[in-house]
Protein backbone atom coordinates (compact mmCIF):
# COMPACT_ATOMS: atom_id res chain seq x y z
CA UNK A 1 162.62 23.12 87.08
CA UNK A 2 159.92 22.30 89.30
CA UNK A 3 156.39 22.86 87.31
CA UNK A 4 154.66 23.37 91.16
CA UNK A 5 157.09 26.17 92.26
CA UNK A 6 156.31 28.54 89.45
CA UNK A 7 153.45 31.64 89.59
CA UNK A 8 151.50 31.16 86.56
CA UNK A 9 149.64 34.15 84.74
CA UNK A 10 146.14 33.91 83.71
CA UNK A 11 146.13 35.65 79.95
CA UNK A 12 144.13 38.64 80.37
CA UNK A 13 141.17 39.45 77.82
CA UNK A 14 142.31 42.15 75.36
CA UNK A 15 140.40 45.18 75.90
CA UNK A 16 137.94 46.79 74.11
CA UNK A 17 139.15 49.80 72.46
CA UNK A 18 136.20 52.91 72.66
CA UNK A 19 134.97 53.10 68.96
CA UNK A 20 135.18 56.96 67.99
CA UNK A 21 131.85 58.71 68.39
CA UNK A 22 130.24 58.56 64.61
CA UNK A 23 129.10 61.53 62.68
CA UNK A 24 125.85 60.76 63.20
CA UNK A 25 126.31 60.73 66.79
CA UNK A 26 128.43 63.75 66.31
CA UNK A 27 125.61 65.58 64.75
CA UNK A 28 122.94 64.63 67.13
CA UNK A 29 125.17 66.09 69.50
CA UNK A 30 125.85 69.12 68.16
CA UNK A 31 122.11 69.38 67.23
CA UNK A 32 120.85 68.95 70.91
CA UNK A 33 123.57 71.78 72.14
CA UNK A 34 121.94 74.21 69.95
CA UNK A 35 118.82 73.67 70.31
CA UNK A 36 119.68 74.21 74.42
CA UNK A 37 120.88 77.48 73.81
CA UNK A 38 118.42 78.27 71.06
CA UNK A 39 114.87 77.79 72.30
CA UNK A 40 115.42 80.03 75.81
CA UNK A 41 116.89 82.74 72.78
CA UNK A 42 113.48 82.17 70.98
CA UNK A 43 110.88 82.39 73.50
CA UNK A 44 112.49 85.31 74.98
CA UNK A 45 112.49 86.87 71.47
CA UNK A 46 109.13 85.84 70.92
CA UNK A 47 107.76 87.27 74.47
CA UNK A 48 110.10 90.68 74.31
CA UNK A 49 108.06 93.54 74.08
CA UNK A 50 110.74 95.44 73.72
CA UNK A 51 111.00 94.02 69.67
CA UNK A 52 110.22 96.15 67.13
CA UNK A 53 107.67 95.63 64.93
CA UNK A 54 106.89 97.24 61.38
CA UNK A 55 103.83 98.23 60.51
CA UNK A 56 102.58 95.48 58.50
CA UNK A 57 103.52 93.10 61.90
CA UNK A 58 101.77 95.34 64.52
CA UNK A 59 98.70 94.88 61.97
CA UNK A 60 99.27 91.21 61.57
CA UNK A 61 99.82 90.97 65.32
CA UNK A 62 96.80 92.76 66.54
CA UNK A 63 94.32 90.26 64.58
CA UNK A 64 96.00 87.16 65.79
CA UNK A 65 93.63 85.95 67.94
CA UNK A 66 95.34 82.47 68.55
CA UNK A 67 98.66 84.54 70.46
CA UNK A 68 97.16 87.14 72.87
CA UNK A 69 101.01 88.32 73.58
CA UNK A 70 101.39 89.09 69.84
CA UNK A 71 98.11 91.50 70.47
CA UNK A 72 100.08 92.81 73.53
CA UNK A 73 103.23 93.64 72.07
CA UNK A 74 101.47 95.49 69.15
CA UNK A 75 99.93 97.60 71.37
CA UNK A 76 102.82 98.12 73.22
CA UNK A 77 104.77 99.34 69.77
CA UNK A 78 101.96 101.45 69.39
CA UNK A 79 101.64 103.05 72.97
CA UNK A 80 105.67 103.88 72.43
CA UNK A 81 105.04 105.44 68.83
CA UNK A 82 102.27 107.22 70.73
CA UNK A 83 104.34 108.87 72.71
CA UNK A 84 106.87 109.97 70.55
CA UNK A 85 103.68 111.63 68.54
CA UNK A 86 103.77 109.07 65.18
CA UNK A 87 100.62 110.25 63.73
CA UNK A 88 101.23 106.54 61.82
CA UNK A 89 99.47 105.19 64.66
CA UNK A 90 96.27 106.34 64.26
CA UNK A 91 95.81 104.19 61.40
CA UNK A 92 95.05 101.41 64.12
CA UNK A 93 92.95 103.21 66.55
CA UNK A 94 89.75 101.54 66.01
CA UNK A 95 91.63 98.50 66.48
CA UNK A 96 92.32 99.99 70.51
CA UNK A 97 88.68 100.45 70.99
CA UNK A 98 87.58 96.86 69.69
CA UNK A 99 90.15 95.28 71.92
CA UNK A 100 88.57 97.11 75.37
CA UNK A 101 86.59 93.85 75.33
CA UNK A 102 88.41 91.57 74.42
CA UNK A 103 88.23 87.75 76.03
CA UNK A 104 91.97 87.84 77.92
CA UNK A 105 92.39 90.41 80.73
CA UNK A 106 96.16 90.99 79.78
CA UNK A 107 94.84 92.41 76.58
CA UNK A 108 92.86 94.82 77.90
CA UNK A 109 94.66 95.81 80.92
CA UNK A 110 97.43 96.82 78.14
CA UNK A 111 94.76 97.96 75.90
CA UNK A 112 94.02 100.76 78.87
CA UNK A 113 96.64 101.89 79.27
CA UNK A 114 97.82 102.39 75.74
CA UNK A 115 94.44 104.54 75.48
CA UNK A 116 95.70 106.97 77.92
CA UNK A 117 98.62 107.83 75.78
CA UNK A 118 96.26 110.15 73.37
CA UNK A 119 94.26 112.18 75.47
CA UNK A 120 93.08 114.02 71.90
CA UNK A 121 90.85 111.13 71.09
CA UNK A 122 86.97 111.64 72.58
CA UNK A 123 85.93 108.31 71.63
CA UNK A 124 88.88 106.61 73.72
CA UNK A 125 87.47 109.07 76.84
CA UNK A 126 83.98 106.96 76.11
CA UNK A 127 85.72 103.75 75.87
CA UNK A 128 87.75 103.93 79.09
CA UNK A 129 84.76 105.55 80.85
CA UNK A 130 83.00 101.84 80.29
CA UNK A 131 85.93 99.90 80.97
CA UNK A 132 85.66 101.12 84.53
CA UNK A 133 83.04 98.52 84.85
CA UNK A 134 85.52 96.08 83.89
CA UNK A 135 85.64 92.65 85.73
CA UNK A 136 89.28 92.54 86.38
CA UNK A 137 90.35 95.11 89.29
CA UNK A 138 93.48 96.51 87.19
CA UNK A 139 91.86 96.65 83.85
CA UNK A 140 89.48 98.65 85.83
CA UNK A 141 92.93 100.78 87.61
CA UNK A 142 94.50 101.20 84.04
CA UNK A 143 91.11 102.89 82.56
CA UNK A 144 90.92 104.79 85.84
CA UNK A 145 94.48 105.86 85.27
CA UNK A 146 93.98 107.05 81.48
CA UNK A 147 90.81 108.65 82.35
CA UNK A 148 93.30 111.04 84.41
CA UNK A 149 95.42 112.38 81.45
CA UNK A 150 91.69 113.26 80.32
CA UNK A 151 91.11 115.51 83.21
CA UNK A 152 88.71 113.16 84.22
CA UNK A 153 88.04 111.93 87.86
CA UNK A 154 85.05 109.60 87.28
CA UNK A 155 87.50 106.55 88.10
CA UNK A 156 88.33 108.19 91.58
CA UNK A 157 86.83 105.31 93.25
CA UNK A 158 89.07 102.43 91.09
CA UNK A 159 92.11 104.34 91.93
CA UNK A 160 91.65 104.01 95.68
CA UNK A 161 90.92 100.25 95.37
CA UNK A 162 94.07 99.63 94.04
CA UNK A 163 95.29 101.04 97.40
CA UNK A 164 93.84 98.75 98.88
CA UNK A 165 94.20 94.68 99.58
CA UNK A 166 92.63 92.32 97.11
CA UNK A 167 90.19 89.77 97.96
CA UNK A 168 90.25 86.13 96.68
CA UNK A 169 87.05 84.56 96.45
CA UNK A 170 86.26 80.65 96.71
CA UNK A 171 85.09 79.78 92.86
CA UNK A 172 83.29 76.91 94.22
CA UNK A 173 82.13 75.27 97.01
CA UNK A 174 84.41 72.74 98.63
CA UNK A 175 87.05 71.70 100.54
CA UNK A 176 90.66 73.31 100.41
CA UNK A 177 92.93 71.25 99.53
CA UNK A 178 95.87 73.56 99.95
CA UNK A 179 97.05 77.40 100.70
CA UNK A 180 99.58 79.78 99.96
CA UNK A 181 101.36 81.62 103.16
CA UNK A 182 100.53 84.57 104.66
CA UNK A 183 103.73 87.09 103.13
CA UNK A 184 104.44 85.17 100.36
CA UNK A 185 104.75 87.51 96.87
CA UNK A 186 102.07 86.55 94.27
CA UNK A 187 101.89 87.66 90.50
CA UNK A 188 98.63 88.62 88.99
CA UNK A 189 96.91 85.50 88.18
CA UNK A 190 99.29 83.31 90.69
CA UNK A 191 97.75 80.22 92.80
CA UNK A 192 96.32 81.24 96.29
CA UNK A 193 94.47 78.19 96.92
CA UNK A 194 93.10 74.68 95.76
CA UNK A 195 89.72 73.36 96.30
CA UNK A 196 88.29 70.10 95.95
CA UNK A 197 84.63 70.68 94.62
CA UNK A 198 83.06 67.42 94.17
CA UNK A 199 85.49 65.33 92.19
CA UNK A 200 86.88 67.73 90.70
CA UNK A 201 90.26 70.21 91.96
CA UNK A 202 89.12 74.25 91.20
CA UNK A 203 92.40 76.79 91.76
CA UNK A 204 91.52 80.35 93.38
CA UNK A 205 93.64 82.77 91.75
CA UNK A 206 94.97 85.93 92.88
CA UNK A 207 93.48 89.15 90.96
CA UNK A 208 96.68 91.37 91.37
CA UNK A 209 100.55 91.31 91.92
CA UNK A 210 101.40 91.82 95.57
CA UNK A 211 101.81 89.82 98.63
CA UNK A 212 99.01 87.31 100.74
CA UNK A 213 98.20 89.51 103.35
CA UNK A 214 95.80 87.26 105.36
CA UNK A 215 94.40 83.91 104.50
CA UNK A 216 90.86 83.09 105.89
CA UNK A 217 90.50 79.39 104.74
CA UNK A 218 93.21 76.56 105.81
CA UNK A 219 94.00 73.28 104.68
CA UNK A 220 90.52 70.83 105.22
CA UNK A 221 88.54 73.56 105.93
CA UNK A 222 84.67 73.28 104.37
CA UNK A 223 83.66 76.85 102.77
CA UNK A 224 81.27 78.38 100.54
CA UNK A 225 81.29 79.51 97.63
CA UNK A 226 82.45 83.50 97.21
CA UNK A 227 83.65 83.21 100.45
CA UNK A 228 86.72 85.06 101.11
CA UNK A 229 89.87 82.67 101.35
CA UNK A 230 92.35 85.55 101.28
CA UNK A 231 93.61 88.92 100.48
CA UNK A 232 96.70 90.13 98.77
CA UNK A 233 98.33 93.61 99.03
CA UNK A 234 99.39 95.47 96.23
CA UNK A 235 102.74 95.79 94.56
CA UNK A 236 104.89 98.64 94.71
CA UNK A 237 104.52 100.16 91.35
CA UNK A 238 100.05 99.55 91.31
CA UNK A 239 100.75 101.97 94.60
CA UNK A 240 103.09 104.30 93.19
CA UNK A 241 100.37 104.33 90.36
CA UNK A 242 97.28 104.79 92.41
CA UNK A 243 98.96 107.55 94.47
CA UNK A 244 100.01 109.73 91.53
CA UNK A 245 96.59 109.37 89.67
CA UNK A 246 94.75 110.55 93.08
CA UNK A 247 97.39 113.44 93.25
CA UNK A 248 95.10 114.49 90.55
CA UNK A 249 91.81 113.43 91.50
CA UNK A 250 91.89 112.72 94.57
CA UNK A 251 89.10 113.80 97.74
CA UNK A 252 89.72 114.27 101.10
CA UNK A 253 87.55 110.86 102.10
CA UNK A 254 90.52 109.30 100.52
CA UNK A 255 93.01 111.09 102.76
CA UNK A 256 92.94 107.96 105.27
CA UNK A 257 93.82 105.42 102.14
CA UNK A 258 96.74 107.71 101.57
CA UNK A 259 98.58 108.19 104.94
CA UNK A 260 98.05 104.36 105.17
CA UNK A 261 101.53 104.46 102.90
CA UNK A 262 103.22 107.66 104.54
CA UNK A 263 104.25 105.54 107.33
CA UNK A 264 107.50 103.23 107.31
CA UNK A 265 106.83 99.55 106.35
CA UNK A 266 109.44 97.54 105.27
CA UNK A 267 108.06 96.66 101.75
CA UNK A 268 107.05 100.29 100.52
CA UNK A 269 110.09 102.66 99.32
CA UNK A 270 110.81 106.14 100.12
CA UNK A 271 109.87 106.94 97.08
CA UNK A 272 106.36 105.65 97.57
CA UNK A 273 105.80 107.35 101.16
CA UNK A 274 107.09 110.86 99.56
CA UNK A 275 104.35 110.29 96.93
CA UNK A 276 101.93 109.87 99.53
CA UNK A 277 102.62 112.83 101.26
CA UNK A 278 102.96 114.72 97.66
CA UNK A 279 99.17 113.59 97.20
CA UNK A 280 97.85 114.48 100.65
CA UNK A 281 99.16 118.02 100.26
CA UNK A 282 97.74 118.34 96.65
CA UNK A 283 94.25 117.09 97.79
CA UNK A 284 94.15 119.54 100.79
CA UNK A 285 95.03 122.09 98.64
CA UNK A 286 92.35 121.57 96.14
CA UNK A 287 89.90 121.15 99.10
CA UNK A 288 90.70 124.65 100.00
């Protein structure tokens, strides 16, 4: 046999078999899964509201100053029990009337509105009556709100505001560095606008929960600062709010606030245009 006229096959390297996956590998694995599925479980059960609480944990909850939405969902719990008539609640009333200054907004916009749920109470009447001066325009609505299941008008004026579009002020003086667009929805709090004020980047925040209805600065522009960069309109539920409380209280120098939201726009419900012609007929009726 000729050597030359014969194929010869290169010996091929024996492969590698996979090793199996050890249990410590196994376990890591495992481990990492759960924690995946776990920690969306927690922080929604840790940020639910809805969670009850027993008593000792709405007191625990309402002193811990280091987790503002632990004070929140206390006084949620006890704005709930408040309406089912618990007299257990009143146990924490004074706690309600130290929070109506408390440092975070959230707290005391809930804090408002949990005092309008016992109308009984004179001393939460005197409370909400100063939290009209509030800095925050809807802790200022939710004490003008409350002050309505007292029979009480005095917040007239806040009501109306929250009728109407929010400004955003410039914190500082600078340059902007960025906008949001005109129709874009906002939640309270949400980024309108970045400044660059010296070397350093300042945010201008939007008061309320709505949509930017005009924007006065753009991108490079020099302003001032308090000057107006934009305003935001108000959500559908602060206007199905407003219009309810001023079915109440309501004057007929707010009648022109009011029809503003009897005629069809695309973002306001039917619901929210019968209100406004609900409160229009119960404010001329009262005039008479």
């Amino acid at each position: 046999m000729n050597p030359s006229s014969t194929s010869v096959v290169e010996p091929t390297a024996p492969q590698k078999r996979k090793s199996p996956m050890s249990t410590r590998q196994r376990l890591l694995f495992f481990f990492t899964a759960w924690l995946i599925v776990l920690m969306p479980f927690l922080f929604w059960w840790n940020t639910w509201f809805g969670r009850q609480l027993s008593d000792k944990q709405i007191t625990e909850y309402l002193r811990d100053d280091k987790h503002p939405r632990h004070i929140q969902h206390a006084l949620v719990q006890i704005g709930e029990r408040m309406t089912r008539h618990d007299a257990a609640v009143r146990q924490w009333y004074p706690d309600l009337m130290r929070l109506a200054t408390y440092s975070v907004e959230d707290v005391r916009n809930t804090d408002a509105w949990v005092m309008g749920q016992d109308n009984s109470v004179p001393s939460f009447h005197a409370v909400l009556l100063n939290m009209l001066e509030d800095s925050s325009v809807t802790v200022r609505g939710n004490a003008a709100l409350s002050l309505v299941r007292f029979g009480d008008g005095t917040g007239r004026a806040q009501l109306v505001a929250l009728l109407q579009p929010a400004k955003v002020l410039a914190p500082e003086a600078g340059t902007v560095l960025d906008t949001g667009k005109t129709g874009e929805v906002i939640h309270q709090s949400g980024l309108v606008a970045k400044i660059k004020a010296g070397d350093k980047t300042v945010e201008a925040r939007s008061p309320i929960t709505g949509r930017i209805h005009s924007l006065s600065a753009e991108k490079g522009q020099a302003i001032a600062a308090g000057v107006e960069i934009a305003t935001v309109s108000p959500d559908t539920e602060q206007i199905w709010e407003a219009l309810r409380g001023l079915y109440f209280v309501g004057q007929m120098d707010d009648l022109s606030t009011v029809r503003a939201y009897q005629r069809p726009l695309p973002d306001i419900p039917d619901r929210v245009r019968q209100q406004a012609s609900l409160t229009e007929q119960a404010i001329r009726a009262r005039a008479k």
